[in-house]
Protein backbone atom coordinates (compact mmCIF):
# COMPACT_ATOMS: atom_id res chain seq x y z
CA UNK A 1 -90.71 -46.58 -94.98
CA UNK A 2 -92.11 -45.87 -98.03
CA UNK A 3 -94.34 -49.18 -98.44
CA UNK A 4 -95.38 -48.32 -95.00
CA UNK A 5 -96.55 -44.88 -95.73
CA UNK A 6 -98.95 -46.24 -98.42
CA UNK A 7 -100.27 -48.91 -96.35
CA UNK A 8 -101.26 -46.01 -93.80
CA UNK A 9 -103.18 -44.56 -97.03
CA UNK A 10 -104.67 -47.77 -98.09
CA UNK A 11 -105.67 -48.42 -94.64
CA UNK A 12 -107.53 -44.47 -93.81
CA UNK A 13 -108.92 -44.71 -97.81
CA UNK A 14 -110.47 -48.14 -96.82
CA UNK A 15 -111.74 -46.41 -93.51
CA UNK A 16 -113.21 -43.23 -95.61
CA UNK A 17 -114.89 -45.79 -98.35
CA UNK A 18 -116.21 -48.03 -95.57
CA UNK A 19 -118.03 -45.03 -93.63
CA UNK A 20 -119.45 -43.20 -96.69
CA UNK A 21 -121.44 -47.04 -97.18
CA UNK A 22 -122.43 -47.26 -93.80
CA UNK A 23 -124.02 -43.55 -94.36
CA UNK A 24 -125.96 -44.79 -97.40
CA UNK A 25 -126.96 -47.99 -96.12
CA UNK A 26 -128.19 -46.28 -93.09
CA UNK A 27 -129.83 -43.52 -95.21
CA UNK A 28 -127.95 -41.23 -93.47
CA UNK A 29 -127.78 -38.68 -96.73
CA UNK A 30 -128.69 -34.76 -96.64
CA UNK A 31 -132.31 -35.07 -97.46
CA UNK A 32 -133.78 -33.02 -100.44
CA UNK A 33 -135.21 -29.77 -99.62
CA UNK A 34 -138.84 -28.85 -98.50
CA UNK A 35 -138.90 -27.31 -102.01
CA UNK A 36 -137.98 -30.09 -103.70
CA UNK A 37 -140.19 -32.00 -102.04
CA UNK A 38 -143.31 -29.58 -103.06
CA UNK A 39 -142.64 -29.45 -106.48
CA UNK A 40 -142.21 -33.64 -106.76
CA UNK A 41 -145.27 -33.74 -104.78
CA UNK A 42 -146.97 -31.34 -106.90
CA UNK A 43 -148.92 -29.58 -104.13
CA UNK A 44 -148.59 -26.81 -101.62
CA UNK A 45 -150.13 -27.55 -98.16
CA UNK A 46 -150.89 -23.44 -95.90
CA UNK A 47 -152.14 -23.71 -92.65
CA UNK A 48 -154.21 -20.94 -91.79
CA UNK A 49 -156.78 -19.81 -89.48
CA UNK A 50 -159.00 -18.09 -91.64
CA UNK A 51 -160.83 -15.85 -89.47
CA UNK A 52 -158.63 -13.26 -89.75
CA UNK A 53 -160.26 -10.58 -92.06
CA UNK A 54 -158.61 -8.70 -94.24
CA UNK A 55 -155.80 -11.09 -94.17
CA UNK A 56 -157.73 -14.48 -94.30
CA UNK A 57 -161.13 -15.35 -93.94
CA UNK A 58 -164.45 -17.69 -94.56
CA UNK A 59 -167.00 -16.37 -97.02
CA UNK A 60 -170.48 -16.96 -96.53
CA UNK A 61 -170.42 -19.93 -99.09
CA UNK A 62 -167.25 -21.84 -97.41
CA UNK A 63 -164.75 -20.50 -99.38
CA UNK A 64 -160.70 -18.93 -98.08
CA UNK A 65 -160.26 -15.44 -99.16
CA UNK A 66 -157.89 -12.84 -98.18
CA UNK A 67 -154.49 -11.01 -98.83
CA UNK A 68 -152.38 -13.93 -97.71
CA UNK A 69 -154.87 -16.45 -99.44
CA UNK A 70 -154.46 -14.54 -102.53
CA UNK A 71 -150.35 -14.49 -101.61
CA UNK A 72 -150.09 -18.44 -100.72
CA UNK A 73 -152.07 -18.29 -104.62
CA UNK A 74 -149.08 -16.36 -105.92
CA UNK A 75 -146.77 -18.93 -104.73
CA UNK A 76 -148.42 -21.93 -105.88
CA UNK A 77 -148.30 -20.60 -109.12
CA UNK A 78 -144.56 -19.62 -108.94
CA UNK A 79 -143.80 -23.13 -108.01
CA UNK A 80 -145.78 -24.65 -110.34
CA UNK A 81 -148.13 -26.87 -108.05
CA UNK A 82 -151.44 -26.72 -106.36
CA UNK A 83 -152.32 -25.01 -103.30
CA UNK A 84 -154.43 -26.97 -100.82
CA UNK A 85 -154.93 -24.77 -97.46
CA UNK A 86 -155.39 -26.67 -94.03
CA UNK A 87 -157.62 -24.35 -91.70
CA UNK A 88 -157.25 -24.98 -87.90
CA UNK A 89 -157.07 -22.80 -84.60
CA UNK A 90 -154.24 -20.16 -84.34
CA UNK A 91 -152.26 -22.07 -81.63
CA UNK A 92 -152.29 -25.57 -83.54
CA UNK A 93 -150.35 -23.48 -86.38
CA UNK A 94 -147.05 -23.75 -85.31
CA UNK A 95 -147.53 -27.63 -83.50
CA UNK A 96 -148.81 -28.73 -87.88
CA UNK A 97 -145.55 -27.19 -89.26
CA UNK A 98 -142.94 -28.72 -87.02
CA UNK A 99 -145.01 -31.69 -87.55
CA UNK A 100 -145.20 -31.47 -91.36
CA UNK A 101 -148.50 -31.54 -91.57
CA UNK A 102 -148.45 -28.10 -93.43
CA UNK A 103 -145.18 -26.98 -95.76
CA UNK A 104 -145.59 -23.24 -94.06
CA UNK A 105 -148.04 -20.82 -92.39
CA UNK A 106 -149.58 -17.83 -93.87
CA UNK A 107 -152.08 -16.44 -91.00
CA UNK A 108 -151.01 -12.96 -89.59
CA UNK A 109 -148.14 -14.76 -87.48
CA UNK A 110 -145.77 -12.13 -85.94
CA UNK A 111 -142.23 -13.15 -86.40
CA UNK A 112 -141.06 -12.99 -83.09
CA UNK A 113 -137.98 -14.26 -81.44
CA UNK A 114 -139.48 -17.04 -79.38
CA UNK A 115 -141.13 -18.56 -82.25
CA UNK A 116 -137.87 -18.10 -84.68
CA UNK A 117 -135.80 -20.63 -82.05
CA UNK A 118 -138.77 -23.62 -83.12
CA UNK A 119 -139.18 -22.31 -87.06
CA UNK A 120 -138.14 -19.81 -89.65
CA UNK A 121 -139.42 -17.02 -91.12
CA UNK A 122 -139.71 -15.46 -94.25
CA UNK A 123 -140.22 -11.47 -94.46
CA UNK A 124 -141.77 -9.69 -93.63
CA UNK A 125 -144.28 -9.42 -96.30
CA UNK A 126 -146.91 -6.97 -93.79
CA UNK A 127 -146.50 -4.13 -90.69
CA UNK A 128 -148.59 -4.32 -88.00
CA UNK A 129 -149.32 -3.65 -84.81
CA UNK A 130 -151.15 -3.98 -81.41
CA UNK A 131 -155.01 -2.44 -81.13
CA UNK A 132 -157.97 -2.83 -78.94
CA UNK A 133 -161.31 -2.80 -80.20
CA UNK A 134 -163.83 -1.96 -78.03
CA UNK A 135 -167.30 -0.28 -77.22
CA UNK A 136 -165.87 1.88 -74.21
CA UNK A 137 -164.79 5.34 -75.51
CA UNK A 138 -162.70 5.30 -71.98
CA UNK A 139 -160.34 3.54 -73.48
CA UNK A 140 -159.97 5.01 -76.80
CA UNK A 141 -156.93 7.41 -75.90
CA UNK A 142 -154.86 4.80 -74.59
CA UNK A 143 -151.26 5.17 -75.91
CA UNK A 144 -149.59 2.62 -74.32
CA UNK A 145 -150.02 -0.23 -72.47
CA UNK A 146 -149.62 0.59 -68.85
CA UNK A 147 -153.12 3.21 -69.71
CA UNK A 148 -154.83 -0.64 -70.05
CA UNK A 149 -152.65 -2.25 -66.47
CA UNK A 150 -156.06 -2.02 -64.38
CA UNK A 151 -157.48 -4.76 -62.06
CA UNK A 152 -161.10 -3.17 -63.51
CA UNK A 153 -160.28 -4.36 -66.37
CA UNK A 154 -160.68 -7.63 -69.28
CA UNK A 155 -158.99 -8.15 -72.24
CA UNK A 156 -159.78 -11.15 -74.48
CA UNK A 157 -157.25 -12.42 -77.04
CA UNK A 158 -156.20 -15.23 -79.51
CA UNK A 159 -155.31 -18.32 -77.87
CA UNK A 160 -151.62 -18.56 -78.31
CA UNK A 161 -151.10 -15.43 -80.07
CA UNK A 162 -148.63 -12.52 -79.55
CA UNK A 163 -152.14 -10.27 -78.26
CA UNK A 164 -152.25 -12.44 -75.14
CA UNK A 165 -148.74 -12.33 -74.48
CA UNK A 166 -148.80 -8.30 -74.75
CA UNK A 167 -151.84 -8.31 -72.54
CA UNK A 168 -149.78 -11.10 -69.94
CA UNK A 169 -147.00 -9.13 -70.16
CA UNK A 170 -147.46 -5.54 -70.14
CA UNK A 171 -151.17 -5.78 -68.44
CA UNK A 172 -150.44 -8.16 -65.66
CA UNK A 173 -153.61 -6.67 -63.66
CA UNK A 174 -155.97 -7.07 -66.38
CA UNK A 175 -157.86 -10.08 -66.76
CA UNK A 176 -157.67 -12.00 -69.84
CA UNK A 177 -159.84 -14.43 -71.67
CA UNK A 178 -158.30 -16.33 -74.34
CA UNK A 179 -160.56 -17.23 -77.63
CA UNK A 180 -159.84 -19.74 -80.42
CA UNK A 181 -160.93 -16.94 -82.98
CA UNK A 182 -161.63 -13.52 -83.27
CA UNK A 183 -165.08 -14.34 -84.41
CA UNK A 184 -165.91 -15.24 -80.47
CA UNK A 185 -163.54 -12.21 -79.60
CA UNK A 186 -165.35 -10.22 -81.05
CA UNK A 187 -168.65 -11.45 -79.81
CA UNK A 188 -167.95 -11.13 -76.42
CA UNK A 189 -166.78 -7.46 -76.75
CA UNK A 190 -170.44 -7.27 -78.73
CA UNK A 191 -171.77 -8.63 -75.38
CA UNK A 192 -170.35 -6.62 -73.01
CA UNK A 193 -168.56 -10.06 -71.29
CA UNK A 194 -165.58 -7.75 -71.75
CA UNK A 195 -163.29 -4.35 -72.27
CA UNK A 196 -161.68 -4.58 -75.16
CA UNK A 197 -160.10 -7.43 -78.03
CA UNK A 198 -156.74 -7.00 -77.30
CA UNK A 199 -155.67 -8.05 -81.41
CA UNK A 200 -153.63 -6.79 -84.55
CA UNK A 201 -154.57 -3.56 -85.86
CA UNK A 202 -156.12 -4.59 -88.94
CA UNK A 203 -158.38 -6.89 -87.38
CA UNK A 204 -159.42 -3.90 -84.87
CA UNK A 205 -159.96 -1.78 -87.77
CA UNK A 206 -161.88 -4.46 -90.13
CA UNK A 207 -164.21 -5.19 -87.08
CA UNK A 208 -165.02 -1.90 -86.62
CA UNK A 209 -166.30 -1.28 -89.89
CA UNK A 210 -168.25 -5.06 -90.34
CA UNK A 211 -170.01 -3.89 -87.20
CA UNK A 212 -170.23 -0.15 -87.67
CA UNK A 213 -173.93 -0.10 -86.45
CA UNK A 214 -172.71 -2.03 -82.54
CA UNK A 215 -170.77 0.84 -81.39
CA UNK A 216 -167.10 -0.61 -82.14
CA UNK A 217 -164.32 1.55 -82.32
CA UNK A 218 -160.70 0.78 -82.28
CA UNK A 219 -157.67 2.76 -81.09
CA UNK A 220 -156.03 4.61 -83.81
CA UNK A 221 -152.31 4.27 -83.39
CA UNK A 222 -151.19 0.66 -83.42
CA UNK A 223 -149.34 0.06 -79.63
CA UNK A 224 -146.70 -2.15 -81.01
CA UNK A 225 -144.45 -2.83 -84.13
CA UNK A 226 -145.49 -5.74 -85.37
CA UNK A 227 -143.44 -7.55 -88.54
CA UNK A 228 -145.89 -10.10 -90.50
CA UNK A 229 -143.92 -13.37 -92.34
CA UNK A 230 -144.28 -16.43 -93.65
CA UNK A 231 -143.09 -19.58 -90.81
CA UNK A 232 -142.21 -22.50 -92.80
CA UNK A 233 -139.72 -25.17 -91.13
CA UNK A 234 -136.24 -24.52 -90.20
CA UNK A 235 -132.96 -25.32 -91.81
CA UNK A 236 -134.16 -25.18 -94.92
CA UNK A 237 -131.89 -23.11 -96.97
CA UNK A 238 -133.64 -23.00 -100.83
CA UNK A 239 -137.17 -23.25 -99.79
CA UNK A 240 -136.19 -19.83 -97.42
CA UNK A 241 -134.30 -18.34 -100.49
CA UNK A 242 -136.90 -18.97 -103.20
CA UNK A 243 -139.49 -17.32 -100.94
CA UNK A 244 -137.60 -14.52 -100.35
CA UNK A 245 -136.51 -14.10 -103.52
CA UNK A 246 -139.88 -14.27 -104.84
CA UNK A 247 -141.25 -11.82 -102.09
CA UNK A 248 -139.03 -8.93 -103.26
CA UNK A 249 -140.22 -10.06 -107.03
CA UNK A 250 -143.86 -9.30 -106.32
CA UNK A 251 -142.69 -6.88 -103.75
CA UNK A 252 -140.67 -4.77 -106.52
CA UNK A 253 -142.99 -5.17 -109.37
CA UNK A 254 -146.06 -3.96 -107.26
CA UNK A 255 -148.10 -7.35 -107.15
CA UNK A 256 -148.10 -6.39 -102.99
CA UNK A 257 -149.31 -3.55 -102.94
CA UNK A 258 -152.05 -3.97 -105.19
CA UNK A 259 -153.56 -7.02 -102.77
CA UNK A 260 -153.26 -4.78 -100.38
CA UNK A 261 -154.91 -1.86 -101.61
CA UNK A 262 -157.33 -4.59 -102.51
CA UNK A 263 -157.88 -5.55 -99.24
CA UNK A 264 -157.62 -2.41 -97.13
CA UNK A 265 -158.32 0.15 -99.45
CA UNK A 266 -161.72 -0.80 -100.52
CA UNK A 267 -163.38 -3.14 -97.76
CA UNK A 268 -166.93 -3.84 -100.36
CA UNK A 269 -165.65 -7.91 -99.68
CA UNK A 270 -167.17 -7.79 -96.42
CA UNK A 271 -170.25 -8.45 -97.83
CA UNK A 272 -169.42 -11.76 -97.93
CA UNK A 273 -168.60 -12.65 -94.63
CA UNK A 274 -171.41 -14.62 -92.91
């Protein structure tokens, strides 16, 4: 019975040993982490839009600039590596991280449930909200949505952005024209081609004041809650800690709120938008 018994444990060790070299001949291992795989690499890859003022943008001279520019900066340097930004339209974001063309996203993406079941996020590291800028002091008192649910009416918004699904959504009766940036948004409110750009506050509010001489005006009180974070890919467990671990760092030692009292509080950078 005995010399049985360890024949059975021979046997299942045999079994064990034999699977555990099929899963490394396969390569079949846990991977390393995204982190690791920055810091070997020695380089940081952001997607962003940047057209997105005060949060990213394109000065007159080519170059990325912008609270989450400056913040993707911040992290570069806490990993030790180089930052390299890839620019591309808001809705090809998402499609470049899940494809690993970019290690995460810093461009004013709302962390909503939809896109948490694709990615993860890390945050949130900004507050928003929902605003319409516009040239039509009609709809400047608007407190909710269902003041903007009129057949009369056109919205524009962001291609793929949480602005078009508000205006989809809660504006069903509203036309709406989807943009690839808020530069053409913009223009066509400019234009007259429509209402309102249906877009995160502090674009509303940034717009206003780059074009303070065209008649823009924005409404006041943001119509939504909107939480700001940084999407990098999912199941990722260190690259999400280190990031959020480094967020309340700069977050607690007041390196955030200085960009964005930077950024918001004294707006003499828009001189070098084109």
């Amino acid at each position: 019975m005995k010399r049985a018994t360890g024949i059975m444990i021979i046997v299942l060790a045999l079994v064990v040993l034999s699977g555990c070299a099929h899963l490394q001949a396969s390569g079949s291992q846990p991977s390393s982490s995204a982190l690791d795989r920055i810091v070997k690499k020695g380089e940081l890859v952001v997607g962003t839009v940047g057209s997105m003022p005060p949060l990213n943008m394109t000065t007159k001279d080519g170059k990325l600039k912008g609270l989450e520019i400056d913040l993707a900066g911040m992290i570069a340097r806490g990993m030790g590596v180089r930052l390299r930004f890839e620019t591309m339209p808001f809705d090809q974001l998402l499609p470049a991280l899940e494809a690993g063309r970019v290690d995460m996203i810093l461009s004013d993406m709302t962390m909503t449930p939809q896109r948490n079941l694709k990615v993860a996020f890390v945050g949130p590291y900004f507050i928003s909200g929902k605003s319409i800028l516009t040239k039509q002091a009609t709809l400047l008192s608007a407190k909710k949505a269902v003041d903007l649910n009129s057949t009369e009416r056109t919205f524009t918004a962001l291609d793929g952005s949480t602005s078009a699904v508000f205006v989809r959504q809660l504006m069903p009766k509203a036309k709406l024209v989807t943009v690839k940036d808020y530069d053409q948004g913009v223009a066509l409110v400019l234009q007259g081609k429509v209402d309102a750009l249906v877009a995160d506050y502090p674009i509303c509010v940034i717009s206003a004041v780059r074009y303070a001489d065209q008649g823009l005006a924005y409404v006041a009180t943001p119509l939504t809650y909107e939480p700001i974070g940084i999407a990098v890919p999912p199941g990722d467990a260190q690259l999400n800690n280190w990031l959020g671990n480094f967020l309340k760092a700069i977050e607690g030692g007041g390196e955030l709120e200085l960009l964005k009292q930077h950024y918001f509080g004294d707006p003499s950078w828009i001189k070098d938008l084109p």
